[in-house]
Protein backbone atom coordinates (compact mmCIF):
# COMPACT_ATOMS: atom_id res chain seq x y z
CA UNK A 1 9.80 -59.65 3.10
CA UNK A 2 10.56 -58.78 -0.37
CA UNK A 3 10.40 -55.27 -1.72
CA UNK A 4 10.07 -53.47 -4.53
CA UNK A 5 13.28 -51.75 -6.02
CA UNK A 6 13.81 -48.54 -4.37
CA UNK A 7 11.70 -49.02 -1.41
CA UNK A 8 13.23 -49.42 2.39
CA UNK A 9 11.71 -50.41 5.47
CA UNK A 10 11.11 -47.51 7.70
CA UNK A 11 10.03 -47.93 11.71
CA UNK A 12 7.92 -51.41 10.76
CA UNK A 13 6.75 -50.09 7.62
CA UNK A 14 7.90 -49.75 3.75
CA UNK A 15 9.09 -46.07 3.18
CA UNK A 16 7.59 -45.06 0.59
CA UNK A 17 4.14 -42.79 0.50
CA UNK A 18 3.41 -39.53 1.89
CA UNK A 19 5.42 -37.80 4.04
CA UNK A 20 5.05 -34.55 6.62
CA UNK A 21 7.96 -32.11 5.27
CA UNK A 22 8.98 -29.05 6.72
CA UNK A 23 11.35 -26.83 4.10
CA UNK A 24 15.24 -25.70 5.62
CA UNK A 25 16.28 -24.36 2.71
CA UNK A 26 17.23 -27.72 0.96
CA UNK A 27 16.13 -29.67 -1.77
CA UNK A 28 13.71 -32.72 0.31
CA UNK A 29 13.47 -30.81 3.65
CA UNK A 30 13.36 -32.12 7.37
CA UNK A 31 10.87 -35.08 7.61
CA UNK A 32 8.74 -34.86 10.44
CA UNK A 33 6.25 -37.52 10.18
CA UNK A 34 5.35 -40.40 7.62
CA UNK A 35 5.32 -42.55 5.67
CA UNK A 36 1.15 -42.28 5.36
CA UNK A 37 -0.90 -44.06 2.90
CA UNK A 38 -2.97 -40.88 2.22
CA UNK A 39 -2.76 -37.60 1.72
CA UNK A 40 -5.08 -36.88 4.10
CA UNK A 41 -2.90 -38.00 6.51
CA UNK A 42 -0.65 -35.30 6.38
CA UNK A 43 -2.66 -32.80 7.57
CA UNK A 44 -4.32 -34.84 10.71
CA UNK A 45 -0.03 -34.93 11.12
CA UNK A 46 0.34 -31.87 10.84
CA UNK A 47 -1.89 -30.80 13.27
CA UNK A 48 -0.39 -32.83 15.62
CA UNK A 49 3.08 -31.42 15.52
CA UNK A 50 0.98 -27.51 15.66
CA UNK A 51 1.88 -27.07 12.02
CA UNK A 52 -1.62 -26.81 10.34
CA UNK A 53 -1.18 -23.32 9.09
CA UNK A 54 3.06 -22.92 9.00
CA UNK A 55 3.28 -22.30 4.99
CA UNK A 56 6.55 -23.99 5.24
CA UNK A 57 4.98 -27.72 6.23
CA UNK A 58 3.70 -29.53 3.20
CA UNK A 59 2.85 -32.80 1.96
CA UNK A 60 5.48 -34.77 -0.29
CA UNK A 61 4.92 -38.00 -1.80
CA UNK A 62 8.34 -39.91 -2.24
CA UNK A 63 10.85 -42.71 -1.32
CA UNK A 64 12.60 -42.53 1.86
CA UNK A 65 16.36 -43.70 1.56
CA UNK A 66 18.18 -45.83 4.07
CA UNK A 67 20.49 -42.67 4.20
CA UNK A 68 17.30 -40.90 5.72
CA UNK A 69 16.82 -38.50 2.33
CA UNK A 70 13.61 -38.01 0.84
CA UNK A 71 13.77 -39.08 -3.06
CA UNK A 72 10.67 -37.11 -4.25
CA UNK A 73 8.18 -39.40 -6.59
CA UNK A 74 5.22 -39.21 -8.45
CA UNK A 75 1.88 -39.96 -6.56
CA UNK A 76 -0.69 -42.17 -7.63
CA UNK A 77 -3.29 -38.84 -7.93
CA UNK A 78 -0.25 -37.52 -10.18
CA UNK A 79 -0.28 -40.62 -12.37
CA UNK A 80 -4.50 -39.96 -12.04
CA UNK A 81 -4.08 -36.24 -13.47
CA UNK A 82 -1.66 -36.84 -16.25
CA UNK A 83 -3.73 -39.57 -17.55
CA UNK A 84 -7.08 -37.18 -16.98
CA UNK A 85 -4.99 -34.31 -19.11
CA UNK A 86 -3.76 -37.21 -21.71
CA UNK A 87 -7.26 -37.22 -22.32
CA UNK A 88 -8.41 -34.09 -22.47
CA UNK A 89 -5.68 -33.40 -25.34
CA UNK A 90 -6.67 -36.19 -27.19
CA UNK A 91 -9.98 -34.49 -27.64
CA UNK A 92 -8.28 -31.75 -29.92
CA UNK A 93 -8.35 -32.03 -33.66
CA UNK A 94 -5.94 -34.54 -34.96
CA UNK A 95 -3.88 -32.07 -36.73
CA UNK A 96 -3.83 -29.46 -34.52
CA UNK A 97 -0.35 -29.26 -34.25
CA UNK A 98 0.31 -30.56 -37.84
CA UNK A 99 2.05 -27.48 -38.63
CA UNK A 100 4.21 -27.63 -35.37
CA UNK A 101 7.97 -28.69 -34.66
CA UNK A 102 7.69 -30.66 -31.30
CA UNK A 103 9.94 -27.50 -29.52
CA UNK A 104 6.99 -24.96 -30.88
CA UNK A 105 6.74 -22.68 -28.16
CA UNK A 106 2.61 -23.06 -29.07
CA UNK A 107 2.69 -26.54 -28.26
CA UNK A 108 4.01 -26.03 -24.72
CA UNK A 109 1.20 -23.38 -24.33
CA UNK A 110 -1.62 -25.55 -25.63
CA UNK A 111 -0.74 -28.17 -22.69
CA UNK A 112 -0.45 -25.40 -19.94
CA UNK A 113 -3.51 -23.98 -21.08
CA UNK A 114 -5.41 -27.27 -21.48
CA UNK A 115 -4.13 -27.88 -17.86
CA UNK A 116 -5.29 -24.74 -16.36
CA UNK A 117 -8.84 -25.25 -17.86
CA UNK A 118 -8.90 -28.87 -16.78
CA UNK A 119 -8.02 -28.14 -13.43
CA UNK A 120 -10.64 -25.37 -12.81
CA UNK A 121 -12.99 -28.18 -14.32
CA UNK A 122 -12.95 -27.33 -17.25
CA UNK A 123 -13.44 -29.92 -20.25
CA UNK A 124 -11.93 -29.24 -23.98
CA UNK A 125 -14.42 -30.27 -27.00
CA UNK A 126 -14.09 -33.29 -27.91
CA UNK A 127 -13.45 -32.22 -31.83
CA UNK A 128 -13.54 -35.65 -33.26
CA UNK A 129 -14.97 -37.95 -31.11
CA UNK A 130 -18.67 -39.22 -29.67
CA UNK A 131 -18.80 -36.50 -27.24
CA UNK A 132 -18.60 -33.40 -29.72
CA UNK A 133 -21.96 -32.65 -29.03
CA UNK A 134 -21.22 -31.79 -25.47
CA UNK A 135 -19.33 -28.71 -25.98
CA UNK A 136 -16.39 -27.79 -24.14
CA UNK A 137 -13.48 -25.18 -24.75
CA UNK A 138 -11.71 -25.12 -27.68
CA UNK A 139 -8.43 -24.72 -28.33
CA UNK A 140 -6.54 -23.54 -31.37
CA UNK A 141 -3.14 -22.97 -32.07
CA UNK A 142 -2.13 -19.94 -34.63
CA UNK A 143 1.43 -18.98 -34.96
CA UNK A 144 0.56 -15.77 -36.69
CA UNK A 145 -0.96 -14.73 -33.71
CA UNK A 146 2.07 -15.92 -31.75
CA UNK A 147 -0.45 -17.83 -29.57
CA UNK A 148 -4.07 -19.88 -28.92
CA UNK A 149 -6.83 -19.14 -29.43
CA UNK A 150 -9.35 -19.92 -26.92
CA UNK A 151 -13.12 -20.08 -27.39
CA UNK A 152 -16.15 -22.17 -25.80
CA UNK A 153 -18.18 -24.66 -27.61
CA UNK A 154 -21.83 -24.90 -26.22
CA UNK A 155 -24.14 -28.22 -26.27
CA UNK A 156 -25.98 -28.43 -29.60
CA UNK A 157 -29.08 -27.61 -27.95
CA UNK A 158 -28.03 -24.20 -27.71
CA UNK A 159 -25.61 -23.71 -31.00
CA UNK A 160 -26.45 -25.81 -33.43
CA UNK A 161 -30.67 -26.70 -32.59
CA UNK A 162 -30.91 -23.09 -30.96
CA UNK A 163 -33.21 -24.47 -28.41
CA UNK A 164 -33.60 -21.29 -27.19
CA UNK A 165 -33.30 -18.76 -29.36
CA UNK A 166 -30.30 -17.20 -31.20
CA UNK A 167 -29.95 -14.01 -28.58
CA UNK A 168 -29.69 -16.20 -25.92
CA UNK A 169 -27.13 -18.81 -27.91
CA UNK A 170 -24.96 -15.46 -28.32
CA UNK A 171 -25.45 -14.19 -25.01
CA UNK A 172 -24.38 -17.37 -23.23
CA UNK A 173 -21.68 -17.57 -25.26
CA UNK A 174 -20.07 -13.93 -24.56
CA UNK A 175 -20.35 -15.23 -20.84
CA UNK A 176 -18.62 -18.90 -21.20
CA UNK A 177 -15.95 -16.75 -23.46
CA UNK A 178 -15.49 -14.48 -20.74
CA UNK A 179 -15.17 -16.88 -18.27
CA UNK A 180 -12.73 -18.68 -19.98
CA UNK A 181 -10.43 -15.70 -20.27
CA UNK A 182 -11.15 -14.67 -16.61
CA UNK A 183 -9.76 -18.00 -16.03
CA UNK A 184 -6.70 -17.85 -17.70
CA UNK A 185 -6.07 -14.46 -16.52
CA UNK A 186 -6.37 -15.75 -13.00
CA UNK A 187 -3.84 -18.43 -13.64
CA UNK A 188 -1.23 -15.71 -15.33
CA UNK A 189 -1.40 -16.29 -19.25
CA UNK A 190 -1.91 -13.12 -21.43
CA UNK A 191 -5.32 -12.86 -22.54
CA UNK A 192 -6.72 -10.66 -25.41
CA UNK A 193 -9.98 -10.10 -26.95
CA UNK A 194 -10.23 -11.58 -30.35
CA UNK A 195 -12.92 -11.74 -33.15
CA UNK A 196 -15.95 -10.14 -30.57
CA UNK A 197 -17.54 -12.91 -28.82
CA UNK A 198 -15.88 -15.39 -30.31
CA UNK A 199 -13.09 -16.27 -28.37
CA UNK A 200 -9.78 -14.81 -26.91
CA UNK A 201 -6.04 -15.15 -27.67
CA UNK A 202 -4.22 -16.42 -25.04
CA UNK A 203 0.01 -16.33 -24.49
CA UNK A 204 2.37 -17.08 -22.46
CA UNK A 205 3.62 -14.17 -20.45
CA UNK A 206 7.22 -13.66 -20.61
C-alpha cells in the first residue's frame, strides 16, 4: 500500500489523525489511544480509559513515527479556521496597514484581535466588498494611539436608512460597542473607552 510521505502504518491502520494524549511533562506526551478519524473520537476514548475530566488528557492531531513519537500537525478544522480568518482580514480596508512595516507590533494585534472576534462569532465589516451593508466590527489600526481601534458597524437599516429611529441607531450601537470590548476584555487585550459610543481602543497587554 503506498503512503503518503510522513505517514506510517500503525496496528492495521495509517498513523496519522487524532490521537488520545496524556501530558508527562514532555513535548508530544504518552499516547494512549488513536489514531481516530475525528475529533470526536477522542473523547468517546477518553471515557473509556476514565479520563473524561483529567485536565491533563487532550486531543492532538499529528503523525505518529515508526519510533513511536507523536510529530504534532495541523488538522483539517485548523486548515478550516485559518482560511475562515484569511477571510475575515480580507474584509478590512485595503490600506489598512499601508502605513505599517510587516514587524509593526499593530499588525500582530489586528490578527489576534480579528481572531478573538471571529471566534466568539464575530464577523469584521466587509469595508470594500458586496457585503458592506451587513455591518460587522471594524477594525482600525492607529499608531498614535499605540493600538486599534475597535468599533461596530450596524446593517444599513439601522445606520444609514435609520429604520428605526436615530435614538435607537445610537442606543444599539453603545450596546454592540460594549459588547465588543466586553469581549476583548474577556479574552485579555487592554480595552479603553474612546470617542463616547463610538468605539474602544484595544492593546496588547504586556
Amino acid at each position: 500500500m503506498g503512503l503518503p510521505s510522513g505517514e506510517v502504518l500503525v496496528g492495521g491502520g495509517i498513523g496519522k489523525g487524532w490521537w488520545l494524549v496524556v501530558d508527562e511533562g514532555e513535548e508530544s506526551g504518552r499516547i494512549l489511544a488513536g489514531p481516530f478519524p475525528d475529533r470526536a473520537d477522542v473523547g468517546w476514548a477518553a471515557g473509556e480509559h476514565g479520563l473524561a475530566t483529567v485536565d491533563s488528557a487532550r486531543p492532538v492531531y499529528g503523525v505518529r513515527r515508526a519510533d513511536g513519537v507523536l510529530h504534532r500537525r495541523p488538522s483539517p478544522q485548523d486548515w478550516t479556521w485559518l482560511a475562515h480568518l484569511g477571510g475575515q482580514l480580507d474584509r478590512l480596508a485595503d490600506d489598512w496597514d499601508a502605513e505599517l512595516a510587516e514587524d509593526d507590533p499593530l499588525v500582530t494585534l489586528v490578527v489576534e484581535v480579528a481572531a478573538a472576534l471571529a471566534e466568539a462569532g464575530l464577523s469584521l465589516h466587509d469595508a470594500t466588498g458586496a457585503d458592506g451593508a451587513i455591518g460587522g466590527a471594524c477594525l482600525t489600526p492607529e499608531p498614535a494611539l499605540a493600538g486599534i481601534v475597535v468599533t461596530w458597524r450596524q446593517h444599513d437599516r439601522m445606520s444609514v436608512d435609520q429604520a428605526h429611529g436615530a435614538a435607537m441607531d445610537t442606543a444599539v450601537q453603545q450596546v454592540m460597542n460594549g459588547a465588543l470590548a466586553d469581549v476583548l476584555r474577556v479574552r485579555g487585550f487592554a480595552v479603553e473607552a474612546f470617542g463616547g459610543a463610538s468605539g474602544h481602543v484595544v492593546r496588547s497587554f504586556t
